[in-house]
N, C-alpha and C. Protein backbone atom coordinates (compact mmCIF):
# COMPACT_ATOMS: atom_id res chain seq x y z
N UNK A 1 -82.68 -1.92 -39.76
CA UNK A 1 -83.22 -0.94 -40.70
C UNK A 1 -82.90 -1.41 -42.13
N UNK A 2 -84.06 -1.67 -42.80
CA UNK A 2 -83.34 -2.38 -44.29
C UNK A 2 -83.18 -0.41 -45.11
N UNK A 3 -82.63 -1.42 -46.29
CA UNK A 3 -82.35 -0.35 -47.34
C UNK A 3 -83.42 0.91 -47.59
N UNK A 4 -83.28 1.98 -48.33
CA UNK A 4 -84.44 2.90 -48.57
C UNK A 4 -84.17 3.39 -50.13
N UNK A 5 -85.03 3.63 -50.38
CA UNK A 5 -84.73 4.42 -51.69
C UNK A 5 -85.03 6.25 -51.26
N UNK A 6 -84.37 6.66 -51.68
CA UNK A 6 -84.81 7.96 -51.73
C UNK A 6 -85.15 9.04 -52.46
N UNK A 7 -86.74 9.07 -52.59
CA UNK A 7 -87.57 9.70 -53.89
C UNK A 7 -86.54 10.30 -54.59
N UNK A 8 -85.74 11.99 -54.01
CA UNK A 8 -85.62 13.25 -54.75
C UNK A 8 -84.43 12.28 -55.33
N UNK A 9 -84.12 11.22 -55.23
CA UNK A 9 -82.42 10.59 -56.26
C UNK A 9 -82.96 9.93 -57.18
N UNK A 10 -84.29 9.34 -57.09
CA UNK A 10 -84.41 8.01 -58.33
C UNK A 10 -84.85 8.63 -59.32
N UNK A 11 -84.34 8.14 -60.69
CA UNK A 11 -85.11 8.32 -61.85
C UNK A 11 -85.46 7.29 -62.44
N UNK A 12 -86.21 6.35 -61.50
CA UNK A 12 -86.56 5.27 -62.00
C UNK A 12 -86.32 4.68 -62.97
N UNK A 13 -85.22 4.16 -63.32
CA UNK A 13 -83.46 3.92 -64.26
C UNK A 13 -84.86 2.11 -64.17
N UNK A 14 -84.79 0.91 -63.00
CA UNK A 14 -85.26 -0.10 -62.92
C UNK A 14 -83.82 -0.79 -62.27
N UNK A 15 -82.72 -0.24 -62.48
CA UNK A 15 -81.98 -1.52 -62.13
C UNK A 15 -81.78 -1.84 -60.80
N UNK A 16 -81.98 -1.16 -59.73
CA UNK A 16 -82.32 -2.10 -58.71
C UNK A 16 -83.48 -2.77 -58.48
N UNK A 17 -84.65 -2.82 -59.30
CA UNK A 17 -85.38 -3.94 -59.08
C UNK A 17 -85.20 -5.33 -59.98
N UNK A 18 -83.86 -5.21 -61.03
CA UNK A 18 -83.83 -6.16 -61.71
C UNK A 18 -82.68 -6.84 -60.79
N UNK A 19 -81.95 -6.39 -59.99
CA UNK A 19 -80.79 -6.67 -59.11
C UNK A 19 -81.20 -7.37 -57.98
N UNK A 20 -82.54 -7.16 -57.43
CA UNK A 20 -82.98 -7.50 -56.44
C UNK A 20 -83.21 -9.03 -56.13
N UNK A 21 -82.78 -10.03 -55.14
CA UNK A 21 -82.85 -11.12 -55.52
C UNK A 21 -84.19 -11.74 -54.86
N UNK A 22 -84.66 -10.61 -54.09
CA UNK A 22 -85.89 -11.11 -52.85
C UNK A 22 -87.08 -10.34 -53.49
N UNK A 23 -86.91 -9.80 -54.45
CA UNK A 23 -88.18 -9.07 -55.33
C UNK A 23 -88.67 -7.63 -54.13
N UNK A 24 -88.03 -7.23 -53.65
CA UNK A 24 -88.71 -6.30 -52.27
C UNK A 24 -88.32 -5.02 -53.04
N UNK A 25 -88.11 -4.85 -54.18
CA UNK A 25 -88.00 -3.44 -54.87
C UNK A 25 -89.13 -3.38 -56.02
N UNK A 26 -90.08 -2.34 -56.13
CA UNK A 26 -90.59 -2.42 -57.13
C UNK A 26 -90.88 -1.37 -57.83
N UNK A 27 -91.61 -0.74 -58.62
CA UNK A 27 -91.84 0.52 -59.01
C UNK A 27 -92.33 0.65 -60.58
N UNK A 28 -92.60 1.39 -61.00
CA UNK A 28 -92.92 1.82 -62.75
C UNK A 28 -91.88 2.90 -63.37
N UNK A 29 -91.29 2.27 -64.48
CA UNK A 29 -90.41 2.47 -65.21
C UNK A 29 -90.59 4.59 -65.05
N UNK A 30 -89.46 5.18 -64.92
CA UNK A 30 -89.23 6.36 -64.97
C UNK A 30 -89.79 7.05 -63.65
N UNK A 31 -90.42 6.31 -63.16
CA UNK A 31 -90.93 6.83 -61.97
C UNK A 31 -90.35 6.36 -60.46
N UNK A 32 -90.57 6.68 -59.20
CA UNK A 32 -89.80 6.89 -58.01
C UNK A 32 -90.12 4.85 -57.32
N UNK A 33 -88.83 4.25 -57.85
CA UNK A 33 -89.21 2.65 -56.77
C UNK A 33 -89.37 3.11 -55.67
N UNK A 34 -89.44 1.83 -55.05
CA UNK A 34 -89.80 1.55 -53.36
C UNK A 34 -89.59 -0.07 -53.56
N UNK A 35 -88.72 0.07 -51.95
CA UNK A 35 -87.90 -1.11 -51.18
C UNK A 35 -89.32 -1.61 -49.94
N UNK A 36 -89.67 -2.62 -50.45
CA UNK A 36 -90.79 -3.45 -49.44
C UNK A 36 -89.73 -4.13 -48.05
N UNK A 37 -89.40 -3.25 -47.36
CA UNK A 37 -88.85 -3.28 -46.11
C UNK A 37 -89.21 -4.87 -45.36
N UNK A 38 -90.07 -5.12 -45.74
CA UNK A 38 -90.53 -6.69 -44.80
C UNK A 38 -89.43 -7.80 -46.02
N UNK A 39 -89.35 -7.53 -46.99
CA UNK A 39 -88.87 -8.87 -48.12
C UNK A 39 -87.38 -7.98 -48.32
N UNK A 40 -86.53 -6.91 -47.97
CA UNK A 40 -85.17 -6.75 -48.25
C UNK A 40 -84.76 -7.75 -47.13
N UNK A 41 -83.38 -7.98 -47.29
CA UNK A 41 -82.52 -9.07 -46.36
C UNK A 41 -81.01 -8.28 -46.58
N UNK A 42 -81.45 -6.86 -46.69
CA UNK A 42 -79.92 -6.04 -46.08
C UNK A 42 -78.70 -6.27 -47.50
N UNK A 43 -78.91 -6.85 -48.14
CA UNK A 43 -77.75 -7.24 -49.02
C UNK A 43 -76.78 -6.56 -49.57
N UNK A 44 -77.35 -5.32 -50.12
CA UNK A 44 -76.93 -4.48 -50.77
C UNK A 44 -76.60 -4.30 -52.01
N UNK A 45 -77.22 -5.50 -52.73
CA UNK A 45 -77.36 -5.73 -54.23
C UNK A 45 -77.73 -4.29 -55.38
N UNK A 46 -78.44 -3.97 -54.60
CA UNK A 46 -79.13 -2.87 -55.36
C UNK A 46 -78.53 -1.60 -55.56
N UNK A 47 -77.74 -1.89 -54.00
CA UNK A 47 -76.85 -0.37 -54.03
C UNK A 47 -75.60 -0.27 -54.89
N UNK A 48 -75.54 -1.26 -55.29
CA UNK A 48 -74.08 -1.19 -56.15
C UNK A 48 -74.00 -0.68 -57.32
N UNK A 49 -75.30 -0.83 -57.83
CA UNK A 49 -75.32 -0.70 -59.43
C UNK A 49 -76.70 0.70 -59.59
N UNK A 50 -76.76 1.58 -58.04
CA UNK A 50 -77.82 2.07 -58.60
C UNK A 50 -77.09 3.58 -58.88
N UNK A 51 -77.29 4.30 -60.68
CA UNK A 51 -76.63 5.02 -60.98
C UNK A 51 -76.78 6.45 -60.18
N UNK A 52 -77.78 6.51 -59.65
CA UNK A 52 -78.86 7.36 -59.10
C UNK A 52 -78.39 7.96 -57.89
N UNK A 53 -77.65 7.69 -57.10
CA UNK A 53 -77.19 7.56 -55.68
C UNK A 53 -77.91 7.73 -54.92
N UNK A 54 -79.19 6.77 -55.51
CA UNK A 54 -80.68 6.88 -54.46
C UNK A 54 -81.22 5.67 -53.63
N UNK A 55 -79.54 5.16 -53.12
CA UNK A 55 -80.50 3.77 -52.17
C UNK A 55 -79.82 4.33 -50.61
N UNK A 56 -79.91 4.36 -49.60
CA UNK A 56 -79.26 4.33 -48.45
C UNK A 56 -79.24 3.06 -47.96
N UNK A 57 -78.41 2.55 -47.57
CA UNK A 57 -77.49 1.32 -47.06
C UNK A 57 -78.29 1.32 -45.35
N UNK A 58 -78.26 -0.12 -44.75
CA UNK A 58 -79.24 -0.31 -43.37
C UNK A 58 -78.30 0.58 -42.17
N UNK A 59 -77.32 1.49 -42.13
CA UNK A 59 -76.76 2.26 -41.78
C UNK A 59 -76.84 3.48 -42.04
N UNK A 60 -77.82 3.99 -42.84
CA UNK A 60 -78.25 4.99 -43.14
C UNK A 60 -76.84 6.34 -43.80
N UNK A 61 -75.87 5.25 -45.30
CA UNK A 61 -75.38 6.00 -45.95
C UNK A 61 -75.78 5.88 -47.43
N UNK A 62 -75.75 6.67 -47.95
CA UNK A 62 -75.99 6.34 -49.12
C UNK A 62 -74.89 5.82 -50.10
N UNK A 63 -75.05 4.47 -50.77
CA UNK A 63 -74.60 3.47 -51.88
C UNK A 63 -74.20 4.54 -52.85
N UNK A 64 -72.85 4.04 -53.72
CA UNK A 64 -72.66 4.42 -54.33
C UNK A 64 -72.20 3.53 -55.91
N UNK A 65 -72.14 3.56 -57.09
CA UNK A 65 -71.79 2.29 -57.75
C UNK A 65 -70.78 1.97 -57.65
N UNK A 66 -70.56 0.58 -57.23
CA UNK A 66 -69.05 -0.02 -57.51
C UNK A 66 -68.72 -0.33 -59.32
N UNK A 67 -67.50 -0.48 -59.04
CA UNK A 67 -67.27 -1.44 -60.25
C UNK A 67 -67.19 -2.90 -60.30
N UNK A 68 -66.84 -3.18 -61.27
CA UNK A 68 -67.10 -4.68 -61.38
C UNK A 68 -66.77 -5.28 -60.15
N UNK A 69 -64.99 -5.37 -60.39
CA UNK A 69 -64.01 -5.83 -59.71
C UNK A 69 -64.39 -5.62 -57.99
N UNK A 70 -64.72 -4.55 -57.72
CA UNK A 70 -65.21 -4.19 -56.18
C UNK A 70 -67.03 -4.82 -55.74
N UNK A 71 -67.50 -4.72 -56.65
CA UNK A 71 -68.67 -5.39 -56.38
C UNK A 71 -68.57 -7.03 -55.72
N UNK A 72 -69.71 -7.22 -55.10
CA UNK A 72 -70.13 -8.59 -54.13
C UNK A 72 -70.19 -10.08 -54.64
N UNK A 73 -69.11 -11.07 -54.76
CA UNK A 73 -70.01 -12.39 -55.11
C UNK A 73 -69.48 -13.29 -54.18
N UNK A 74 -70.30 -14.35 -55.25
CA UNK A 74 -69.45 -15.38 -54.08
C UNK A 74 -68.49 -16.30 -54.01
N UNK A 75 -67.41 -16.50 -53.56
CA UNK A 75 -66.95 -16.99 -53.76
C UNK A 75 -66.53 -18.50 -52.91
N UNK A 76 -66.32 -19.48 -53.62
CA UNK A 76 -66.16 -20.93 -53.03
C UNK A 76 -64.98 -21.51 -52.87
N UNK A 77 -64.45 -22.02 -51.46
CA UNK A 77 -63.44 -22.29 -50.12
C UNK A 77 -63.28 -23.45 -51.13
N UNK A 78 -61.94 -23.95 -51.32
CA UNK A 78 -61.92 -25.14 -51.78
C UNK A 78 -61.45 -26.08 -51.26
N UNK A 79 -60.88 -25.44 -49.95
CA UNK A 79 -61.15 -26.91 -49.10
C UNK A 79 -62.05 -26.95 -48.10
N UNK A 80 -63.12 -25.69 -47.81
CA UNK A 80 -64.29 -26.14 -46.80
C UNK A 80 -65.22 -26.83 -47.57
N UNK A 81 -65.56 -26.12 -48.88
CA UNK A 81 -66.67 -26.84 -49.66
C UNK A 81 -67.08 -28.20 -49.53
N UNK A 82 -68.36 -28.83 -49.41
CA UNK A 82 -68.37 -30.05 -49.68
C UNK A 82 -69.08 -30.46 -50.52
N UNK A 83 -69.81 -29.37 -50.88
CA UNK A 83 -70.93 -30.04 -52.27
C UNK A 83 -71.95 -30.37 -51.93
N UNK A 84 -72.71 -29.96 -50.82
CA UNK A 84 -74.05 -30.56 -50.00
C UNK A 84 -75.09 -29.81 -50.32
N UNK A 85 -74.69 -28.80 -51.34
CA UNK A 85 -76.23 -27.92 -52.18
C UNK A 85 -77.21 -27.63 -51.42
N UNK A 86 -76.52 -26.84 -50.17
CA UNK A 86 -77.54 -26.18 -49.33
C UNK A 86 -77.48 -24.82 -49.99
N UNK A 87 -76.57 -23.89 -50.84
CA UNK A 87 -75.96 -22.93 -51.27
C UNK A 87 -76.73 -22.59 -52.71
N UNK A 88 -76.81 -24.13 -53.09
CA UNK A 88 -77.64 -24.14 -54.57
C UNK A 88 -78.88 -23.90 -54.54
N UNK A 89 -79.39 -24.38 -53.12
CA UNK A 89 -81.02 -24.61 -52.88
C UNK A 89 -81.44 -22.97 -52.53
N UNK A 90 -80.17 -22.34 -52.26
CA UNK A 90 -81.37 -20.82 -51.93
C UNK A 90 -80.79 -20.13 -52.49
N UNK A 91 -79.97 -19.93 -53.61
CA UNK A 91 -79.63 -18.94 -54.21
C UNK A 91 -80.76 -18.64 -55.37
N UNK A 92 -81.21 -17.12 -54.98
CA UNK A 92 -82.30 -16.79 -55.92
C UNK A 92 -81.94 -16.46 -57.54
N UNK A 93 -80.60 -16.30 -57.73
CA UNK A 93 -80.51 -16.39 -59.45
C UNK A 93 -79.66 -17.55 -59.78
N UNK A 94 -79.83 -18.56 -59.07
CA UNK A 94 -79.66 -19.93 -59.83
C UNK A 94 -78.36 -19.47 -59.89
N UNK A 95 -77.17 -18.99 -59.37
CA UNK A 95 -76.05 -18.92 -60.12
C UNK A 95 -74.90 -19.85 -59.09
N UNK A 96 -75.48 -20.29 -58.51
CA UNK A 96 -74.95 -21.74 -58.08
C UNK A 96 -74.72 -23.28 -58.48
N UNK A 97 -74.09 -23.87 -58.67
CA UNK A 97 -73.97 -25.25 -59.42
C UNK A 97 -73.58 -26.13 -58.66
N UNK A 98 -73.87 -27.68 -58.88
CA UNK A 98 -72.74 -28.57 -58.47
C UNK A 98 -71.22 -28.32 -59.48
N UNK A 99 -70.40 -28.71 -59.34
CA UNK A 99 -69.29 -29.17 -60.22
C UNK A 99 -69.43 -30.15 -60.84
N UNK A 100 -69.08 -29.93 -62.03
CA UNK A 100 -69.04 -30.98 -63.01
C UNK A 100 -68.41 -32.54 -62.78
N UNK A 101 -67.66 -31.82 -62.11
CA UNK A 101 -66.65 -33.83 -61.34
C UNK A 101 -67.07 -33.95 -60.22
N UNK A 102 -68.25 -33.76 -59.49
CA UNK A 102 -69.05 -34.18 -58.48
C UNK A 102 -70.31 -35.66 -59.31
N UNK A 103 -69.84 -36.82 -58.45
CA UNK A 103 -70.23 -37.84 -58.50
C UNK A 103 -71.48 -38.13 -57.52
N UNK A 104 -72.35 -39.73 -57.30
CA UNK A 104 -73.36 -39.76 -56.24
C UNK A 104 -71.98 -40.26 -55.31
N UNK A 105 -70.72 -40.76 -55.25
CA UNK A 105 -69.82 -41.06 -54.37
C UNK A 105 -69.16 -40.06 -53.68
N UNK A 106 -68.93 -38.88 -54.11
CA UNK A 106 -68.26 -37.72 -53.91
C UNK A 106 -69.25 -36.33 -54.23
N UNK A 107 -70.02 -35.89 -53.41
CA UNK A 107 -70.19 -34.78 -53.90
C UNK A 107 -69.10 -33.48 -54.37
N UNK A 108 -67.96 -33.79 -53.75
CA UNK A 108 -67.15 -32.41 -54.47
C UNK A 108 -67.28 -31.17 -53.66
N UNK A 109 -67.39 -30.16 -55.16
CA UNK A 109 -67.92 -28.84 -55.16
C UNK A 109 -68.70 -28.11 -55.50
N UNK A 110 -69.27 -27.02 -54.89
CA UNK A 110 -70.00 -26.06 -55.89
C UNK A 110 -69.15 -25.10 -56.57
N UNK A 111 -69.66 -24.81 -57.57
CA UNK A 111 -69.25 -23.60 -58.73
C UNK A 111 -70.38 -22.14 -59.01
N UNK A 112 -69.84 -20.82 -59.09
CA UNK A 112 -70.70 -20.05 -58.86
C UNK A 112 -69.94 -19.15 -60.44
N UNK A 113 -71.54 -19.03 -60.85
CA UNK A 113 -71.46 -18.08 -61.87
C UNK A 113 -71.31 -16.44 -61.49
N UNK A 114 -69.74 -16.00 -62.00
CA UNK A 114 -69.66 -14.49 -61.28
C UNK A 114 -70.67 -13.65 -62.02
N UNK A 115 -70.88 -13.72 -63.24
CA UNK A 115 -71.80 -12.87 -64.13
C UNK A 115 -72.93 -12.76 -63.56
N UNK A 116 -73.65 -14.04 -63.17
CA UNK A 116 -74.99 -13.64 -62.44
C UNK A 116 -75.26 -13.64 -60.90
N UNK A 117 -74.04 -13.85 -60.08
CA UNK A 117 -74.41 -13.58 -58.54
C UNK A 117 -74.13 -11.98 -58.62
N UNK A 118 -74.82 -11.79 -57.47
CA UNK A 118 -75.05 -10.22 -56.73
C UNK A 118 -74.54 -9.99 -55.16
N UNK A 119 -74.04 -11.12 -54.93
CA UNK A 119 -73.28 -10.97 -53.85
C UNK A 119 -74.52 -11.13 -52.62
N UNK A 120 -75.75 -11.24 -52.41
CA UNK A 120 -76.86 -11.24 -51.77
C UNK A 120 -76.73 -11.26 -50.24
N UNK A 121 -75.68 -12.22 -50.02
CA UNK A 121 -75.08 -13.10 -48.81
C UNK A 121 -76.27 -14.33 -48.16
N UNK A 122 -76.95 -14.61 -48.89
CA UNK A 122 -77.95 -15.86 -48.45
C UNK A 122 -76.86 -17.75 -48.61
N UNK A 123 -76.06 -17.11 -49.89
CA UNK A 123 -75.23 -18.99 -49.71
C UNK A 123 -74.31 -18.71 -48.31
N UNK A 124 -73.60 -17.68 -48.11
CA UNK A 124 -72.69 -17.79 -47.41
C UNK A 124 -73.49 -18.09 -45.84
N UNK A 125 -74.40 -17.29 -45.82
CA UNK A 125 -75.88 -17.57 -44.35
C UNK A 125 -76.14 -19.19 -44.02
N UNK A 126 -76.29 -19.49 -45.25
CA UNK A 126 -76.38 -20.70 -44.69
C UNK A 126 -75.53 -22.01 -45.11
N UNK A 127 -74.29 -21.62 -45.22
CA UNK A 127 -73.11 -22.65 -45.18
C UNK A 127 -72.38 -23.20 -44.13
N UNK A 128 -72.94 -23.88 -42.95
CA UNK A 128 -72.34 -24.60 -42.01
C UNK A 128 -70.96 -24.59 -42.09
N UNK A 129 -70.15 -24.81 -43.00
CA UNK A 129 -68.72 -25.38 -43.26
C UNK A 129 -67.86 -24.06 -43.61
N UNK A 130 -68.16 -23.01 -43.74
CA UNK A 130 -67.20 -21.68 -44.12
C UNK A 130 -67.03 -22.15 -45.79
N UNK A 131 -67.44 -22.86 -46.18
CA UNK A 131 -67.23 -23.09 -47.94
C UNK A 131 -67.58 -22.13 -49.05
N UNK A 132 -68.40 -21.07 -48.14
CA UNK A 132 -68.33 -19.80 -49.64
C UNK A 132 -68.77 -18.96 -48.63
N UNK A 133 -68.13 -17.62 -49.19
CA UNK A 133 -67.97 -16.48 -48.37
C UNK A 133 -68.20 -15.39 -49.62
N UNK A 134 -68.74 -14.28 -49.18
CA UNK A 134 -69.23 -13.24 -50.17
C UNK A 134 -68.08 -12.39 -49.95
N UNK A 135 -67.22 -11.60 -51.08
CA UNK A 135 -66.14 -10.38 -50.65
C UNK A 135 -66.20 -9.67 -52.38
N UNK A 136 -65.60 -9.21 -52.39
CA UNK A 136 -65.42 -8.05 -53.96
C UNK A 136 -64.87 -9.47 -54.91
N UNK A 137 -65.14 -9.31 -56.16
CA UNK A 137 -64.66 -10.40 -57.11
C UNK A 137 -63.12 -10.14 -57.17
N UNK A 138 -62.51 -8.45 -56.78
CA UNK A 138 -61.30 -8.20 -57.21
C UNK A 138 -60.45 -9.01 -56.24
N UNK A 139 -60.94 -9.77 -55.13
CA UNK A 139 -59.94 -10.00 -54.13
C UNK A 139 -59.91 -11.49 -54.47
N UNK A 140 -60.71 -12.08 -55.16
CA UNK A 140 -60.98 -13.72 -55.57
C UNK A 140 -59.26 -14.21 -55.59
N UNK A 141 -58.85 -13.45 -56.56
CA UNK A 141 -57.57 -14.45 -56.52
C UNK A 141 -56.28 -14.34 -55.57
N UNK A 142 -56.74 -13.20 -54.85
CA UNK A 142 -55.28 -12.99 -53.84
C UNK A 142 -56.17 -14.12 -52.32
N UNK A 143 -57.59 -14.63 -52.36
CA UNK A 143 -57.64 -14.87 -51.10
C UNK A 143 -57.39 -16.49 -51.70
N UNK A 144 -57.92 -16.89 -52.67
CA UNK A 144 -57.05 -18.29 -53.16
C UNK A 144 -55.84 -18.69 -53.20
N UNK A 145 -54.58 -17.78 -53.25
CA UNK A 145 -53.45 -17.84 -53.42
C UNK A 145 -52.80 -17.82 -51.63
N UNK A 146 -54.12 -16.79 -51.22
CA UNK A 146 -53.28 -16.92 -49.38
C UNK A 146 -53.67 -18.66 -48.65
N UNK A 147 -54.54 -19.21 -49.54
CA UNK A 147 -55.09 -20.91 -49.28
C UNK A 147 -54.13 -21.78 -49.82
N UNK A 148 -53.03 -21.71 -50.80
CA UNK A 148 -52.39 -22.14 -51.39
C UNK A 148 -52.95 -22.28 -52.75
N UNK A 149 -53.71 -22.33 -53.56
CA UNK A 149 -54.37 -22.47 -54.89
C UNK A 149 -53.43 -21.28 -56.14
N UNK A 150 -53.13 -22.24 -57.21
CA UNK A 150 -52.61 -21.24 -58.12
C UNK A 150 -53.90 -20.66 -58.53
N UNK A 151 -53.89 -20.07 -59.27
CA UNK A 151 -55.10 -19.15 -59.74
C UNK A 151 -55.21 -19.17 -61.27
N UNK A 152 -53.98 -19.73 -61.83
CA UNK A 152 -54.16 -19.71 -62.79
C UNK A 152 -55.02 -21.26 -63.58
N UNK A 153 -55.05 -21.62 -62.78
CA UNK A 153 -55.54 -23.61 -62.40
C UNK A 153 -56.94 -23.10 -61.85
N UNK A 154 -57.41 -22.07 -61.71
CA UNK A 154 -59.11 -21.89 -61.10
C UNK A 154 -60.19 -22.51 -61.60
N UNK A 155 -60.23 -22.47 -62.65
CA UNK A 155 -61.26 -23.53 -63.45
C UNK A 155 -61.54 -25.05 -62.90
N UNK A 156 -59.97 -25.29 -62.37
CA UNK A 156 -60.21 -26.82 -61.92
C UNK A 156 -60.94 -26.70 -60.39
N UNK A 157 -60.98 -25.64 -59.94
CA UNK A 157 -61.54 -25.24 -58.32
C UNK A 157 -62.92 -26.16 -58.73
């Protein structure tokens, strides 16, 4: 059951169709969206940020907004990673990278922009290697630190 919007909540605010990474939300400004059920992929992008408390979740509860810190991204394993940009190739807001010290000898790592992922779960779908996993941004540095990684050294990830 994908997501729903539900007329009597929306005031067609737009931001879950600007959140949306599969375009399956659409609608006219002030007026009631709609979730194109064939193009959602369950994510829950939309529900996080919709002020409205007008999306129901494929479990049929209704989303409520997170905050930053609790909201969805993704985050990258630094020792499953390998840098093979299967992660880069389908992330729909580009907020995937190689790493900068990834060579043609070494691919490395990927790097993910927290500002523009939505947590979607499409890199983590198709990462063979467990190298990025979607969870709340607030937990980023306690699940690096249970890997051994200082956190304060993250940049070099």
């Amino acid at each position: 059951m994908p997501f729903e919007i539900i007329a009597e909540n929306c005031t067609g605010c737009s931001a879950c169709e600007k959140r949306c990474p599969t375009g399956a939300i659409s609608g006219l400004s002030k007026k009631v969206y709609y979730i194109e059920a064939a193009m959602c992929i369950d994510c829950g992008a939309c529900g996080v940020i919709c002020p409205d408390d007008a999306i129901m979740n494929n479990h049929g509860e209704i989303t409520h907004v997170l905050k930053r810190a609790e909201r969805p991204v993704a985050i990258v394993h630094p020792d499953n990673c390998n840098g093979c940009g299967v992660c880069v190739d389908v992330c729909p807001f580009d907020c995937i990278s190689p790493s900068p010290e990834n060579t043609a000898v070494y691919l490395g790592k990927v790097q993910v922009n927290e500002k523009t992922c939505v947590g979607c779960l499409l890199c983590e779908e198709v990462c063979g290697w467990d190298g990025i996993y979607i969870m709340p941004s607030g937990q980023k540095e306690a699940f690096l630190t249970s890997l051994g990684y200082d956190t304060s050294e993250e940049s070099a990830l």
